[in-house]
C-alpha atoms as a PDB file:
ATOM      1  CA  UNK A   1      52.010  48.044 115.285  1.00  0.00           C
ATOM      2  CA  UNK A   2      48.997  46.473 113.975  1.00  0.00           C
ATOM      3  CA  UNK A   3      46.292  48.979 111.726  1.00  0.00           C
ATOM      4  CA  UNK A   4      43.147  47.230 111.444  1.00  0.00           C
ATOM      5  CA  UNK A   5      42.045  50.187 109.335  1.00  0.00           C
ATOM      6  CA  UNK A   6      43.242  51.824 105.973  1.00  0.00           C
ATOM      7  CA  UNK A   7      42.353  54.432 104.000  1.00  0.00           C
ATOM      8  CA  UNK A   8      43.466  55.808 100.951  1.00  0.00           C
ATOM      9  CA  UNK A   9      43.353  59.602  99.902  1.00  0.00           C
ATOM     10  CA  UNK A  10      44.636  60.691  96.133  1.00  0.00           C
ATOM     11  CA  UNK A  11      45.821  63.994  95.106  1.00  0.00           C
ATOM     12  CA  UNK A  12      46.310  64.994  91.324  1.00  0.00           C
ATOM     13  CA  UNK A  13      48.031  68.356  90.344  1.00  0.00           C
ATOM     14  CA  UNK A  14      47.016  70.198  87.054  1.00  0.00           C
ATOM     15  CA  UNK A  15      46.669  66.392  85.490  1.00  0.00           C
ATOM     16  CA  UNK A  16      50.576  66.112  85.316  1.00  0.00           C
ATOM     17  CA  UNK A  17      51.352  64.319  88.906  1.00  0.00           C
ATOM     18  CA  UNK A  18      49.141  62.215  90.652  1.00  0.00           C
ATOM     19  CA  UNK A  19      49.356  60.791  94.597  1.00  0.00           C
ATOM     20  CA  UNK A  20      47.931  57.883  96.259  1.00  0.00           C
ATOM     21  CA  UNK A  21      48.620  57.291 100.403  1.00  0.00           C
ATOM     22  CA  UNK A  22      47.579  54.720 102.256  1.00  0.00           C
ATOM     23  CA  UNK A  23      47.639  55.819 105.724  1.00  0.00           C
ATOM     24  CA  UNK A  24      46.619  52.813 108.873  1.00  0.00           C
ATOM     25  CA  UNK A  25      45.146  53.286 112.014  1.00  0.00           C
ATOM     26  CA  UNK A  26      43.028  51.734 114.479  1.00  0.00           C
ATOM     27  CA  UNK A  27      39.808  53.321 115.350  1.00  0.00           C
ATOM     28  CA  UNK A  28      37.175  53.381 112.010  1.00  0.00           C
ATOM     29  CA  UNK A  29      35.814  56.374 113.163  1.00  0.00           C
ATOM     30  CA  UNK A  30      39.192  58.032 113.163  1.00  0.00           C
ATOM     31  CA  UNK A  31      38.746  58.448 109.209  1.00  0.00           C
ATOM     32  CA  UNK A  32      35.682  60.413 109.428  1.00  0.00           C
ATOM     33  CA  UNK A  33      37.245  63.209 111.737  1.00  0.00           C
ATOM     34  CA  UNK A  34      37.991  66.578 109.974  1.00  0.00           C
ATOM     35  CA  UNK A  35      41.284  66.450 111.783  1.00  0.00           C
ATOM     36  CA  UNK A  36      41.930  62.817 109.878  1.00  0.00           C
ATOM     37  CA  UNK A  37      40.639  63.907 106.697  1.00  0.00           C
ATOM     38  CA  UNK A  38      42.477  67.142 106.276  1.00  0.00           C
ATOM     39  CA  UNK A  39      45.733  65.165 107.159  1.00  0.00           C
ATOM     40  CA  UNK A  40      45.354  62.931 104.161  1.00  0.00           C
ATOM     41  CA  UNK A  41      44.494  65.915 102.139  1.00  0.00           C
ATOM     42  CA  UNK A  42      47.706  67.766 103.519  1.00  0.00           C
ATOM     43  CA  UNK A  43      50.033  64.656 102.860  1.00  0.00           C
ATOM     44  CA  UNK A  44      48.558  63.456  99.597  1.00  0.00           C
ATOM     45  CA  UNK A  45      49.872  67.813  98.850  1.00  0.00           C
ATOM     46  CA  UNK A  46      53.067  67.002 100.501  1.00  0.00           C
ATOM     47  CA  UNK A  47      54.158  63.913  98.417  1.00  0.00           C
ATOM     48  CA  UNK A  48      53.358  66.209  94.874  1.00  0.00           C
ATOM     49  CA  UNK A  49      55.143  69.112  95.986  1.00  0.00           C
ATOM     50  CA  UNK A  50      58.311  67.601  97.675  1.00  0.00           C
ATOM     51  CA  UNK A  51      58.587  64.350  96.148  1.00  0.00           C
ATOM     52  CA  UNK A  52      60.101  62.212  98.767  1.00  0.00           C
ATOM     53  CA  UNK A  53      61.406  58.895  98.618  1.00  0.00           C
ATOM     54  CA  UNK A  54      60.788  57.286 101.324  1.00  0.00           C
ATOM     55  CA  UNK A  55      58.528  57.380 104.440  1.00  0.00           C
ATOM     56  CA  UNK A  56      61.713  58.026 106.104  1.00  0.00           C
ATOM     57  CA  UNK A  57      62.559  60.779 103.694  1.00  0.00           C
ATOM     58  CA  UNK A  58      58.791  62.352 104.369  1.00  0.00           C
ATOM     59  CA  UNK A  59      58.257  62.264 107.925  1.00  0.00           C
ATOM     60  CA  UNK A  60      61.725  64.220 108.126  1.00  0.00           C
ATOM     61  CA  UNK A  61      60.394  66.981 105.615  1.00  0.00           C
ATOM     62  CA  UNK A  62      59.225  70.516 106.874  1.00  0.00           C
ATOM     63  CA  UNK A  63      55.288  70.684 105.500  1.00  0.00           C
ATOM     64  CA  UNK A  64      54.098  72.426 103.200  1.00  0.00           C
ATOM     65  CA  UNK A  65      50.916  72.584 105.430  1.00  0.00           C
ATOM     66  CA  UNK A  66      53.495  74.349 108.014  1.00  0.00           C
ATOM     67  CA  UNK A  67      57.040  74.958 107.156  1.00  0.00           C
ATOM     68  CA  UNK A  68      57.670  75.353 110.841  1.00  0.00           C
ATOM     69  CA  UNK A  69      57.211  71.944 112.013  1.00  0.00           C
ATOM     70  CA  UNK A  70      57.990  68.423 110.253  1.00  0.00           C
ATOM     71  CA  UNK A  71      55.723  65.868 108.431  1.00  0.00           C
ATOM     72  CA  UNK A  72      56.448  63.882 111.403  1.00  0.00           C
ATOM     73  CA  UNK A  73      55.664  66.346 114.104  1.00  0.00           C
ATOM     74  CA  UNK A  74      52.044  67.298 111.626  1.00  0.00           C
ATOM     75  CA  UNK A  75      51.194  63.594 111.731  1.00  0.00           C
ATOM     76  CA  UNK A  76      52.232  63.570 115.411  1.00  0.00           C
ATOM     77  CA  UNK A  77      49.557  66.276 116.365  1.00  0.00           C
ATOM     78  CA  UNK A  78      46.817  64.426 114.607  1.00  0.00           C
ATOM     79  CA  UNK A  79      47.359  61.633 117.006  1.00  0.00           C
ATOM     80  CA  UNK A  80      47.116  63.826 120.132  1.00  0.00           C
ATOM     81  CA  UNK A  81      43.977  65.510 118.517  1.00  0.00           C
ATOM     82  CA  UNK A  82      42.205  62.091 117.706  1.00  0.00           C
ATOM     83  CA  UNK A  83      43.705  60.182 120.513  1.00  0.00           C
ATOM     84  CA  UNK A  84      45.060  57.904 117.845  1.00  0.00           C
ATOM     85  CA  UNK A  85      48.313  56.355 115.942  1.00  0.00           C
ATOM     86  CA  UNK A  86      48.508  56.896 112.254  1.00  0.00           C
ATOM     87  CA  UNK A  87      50.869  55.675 110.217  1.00  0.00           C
ATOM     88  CA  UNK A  88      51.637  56.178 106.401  1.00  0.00           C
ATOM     89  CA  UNK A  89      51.944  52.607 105.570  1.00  0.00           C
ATOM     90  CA  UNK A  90      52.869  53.890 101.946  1.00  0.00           C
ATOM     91  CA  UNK A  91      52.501  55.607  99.214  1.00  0.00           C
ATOM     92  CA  UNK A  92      52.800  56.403  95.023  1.00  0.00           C
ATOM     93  CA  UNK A  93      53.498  59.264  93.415  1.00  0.00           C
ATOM     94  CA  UNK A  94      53.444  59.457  89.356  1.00  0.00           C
ATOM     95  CA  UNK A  95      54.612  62.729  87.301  1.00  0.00           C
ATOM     96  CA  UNK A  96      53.988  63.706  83.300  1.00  0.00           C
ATOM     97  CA  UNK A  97      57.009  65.690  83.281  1.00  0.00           C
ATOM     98  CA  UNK A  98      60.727  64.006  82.559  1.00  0.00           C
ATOM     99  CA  UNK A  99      61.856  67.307  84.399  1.00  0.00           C
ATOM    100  CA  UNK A 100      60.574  65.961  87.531  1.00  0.00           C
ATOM    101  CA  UNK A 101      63.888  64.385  89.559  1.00  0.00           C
ATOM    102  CA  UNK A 102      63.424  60.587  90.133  1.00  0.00           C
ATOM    103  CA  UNK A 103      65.833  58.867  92.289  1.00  0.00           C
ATOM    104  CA  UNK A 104      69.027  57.614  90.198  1.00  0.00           C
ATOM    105  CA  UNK A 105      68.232  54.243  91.693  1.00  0.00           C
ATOM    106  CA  UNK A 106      65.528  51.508  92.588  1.00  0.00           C
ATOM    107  CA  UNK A 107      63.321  53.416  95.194  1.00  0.00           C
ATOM    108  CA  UNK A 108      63.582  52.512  98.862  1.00  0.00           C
ATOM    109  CA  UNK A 109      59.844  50.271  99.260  1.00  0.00           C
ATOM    110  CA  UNK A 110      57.205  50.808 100.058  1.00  0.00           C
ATOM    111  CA  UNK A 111      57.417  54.566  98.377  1.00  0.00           C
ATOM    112  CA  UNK A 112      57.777  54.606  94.647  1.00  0.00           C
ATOM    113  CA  UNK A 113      58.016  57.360  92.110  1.00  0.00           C
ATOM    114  CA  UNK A 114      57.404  56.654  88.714  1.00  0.00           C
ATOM    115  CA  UNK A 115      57.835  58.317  85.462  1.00  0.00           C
ATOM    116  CA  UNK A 116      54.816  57.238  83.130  1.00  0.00           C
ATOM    117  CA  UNK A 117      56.638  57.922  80.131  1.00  0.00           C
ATOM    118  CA  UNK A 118      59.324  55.163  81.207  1.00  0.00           C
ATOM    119  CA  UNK A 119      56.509  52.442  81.975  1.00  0.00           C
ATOM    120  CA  UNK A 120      56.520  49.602  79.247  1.00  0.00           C
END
């Protein structure tokens, strides 16, 4: 599907991890809706907290928002509310602390985790 409109929401944590999403959808309105806005919020949160590796890997998590329903099925009522498709086209998240578990290998794009010690 086609997204004729981005937007991009960040989300640092205690200055030690730090998210960027880029999330597409169609309407440009859509990204001044409360309901759009507090999504972002809620997945920028997500990404920090469960550090997922793929889009794949974060629509399938429960959210932290609500741990009774998926990333998937949260994104899923923001369409019904707005009457519109979202998609997380992708996103970054960076972490301070060489505690944090990175994947072993290359990370599946467009999601990439990287340690900021490790970057030349």
């Amino acid at each position: 599907m086609n997204y004729p409109n981005h937007f991009i929401e960040s989300y640092v944590h205690n200055g030690g991890i730090g998210v960027l999403i880029e999330l597409g959808f169609s309407d440009s309105a859509t990204s001044r809706s409360e309901v759009f806005t507090r999504l972002a919020k809620d997945l920028a949160l997500h990404i920090a907290a469960m550090a997922p590796a793929s889009i794949e890997d974060l629509l399938q998590q429960p959210s932290v928002a609500d741990i009774s329903i998926t990333v998937g099925e949260l994104i899923s009522r923001a369409d019904g509310n707005l009457d519109e498709k979202i998609a997380v086209l992708r996103f970054v998240r960076w972490s301070t602390n060489p505690q944090d578990a990175l994947q072993p290998g290359p990370p599946r794009s467009p999601a990439v985790i990287y340690d900021l010690r490790s970057v030349g």
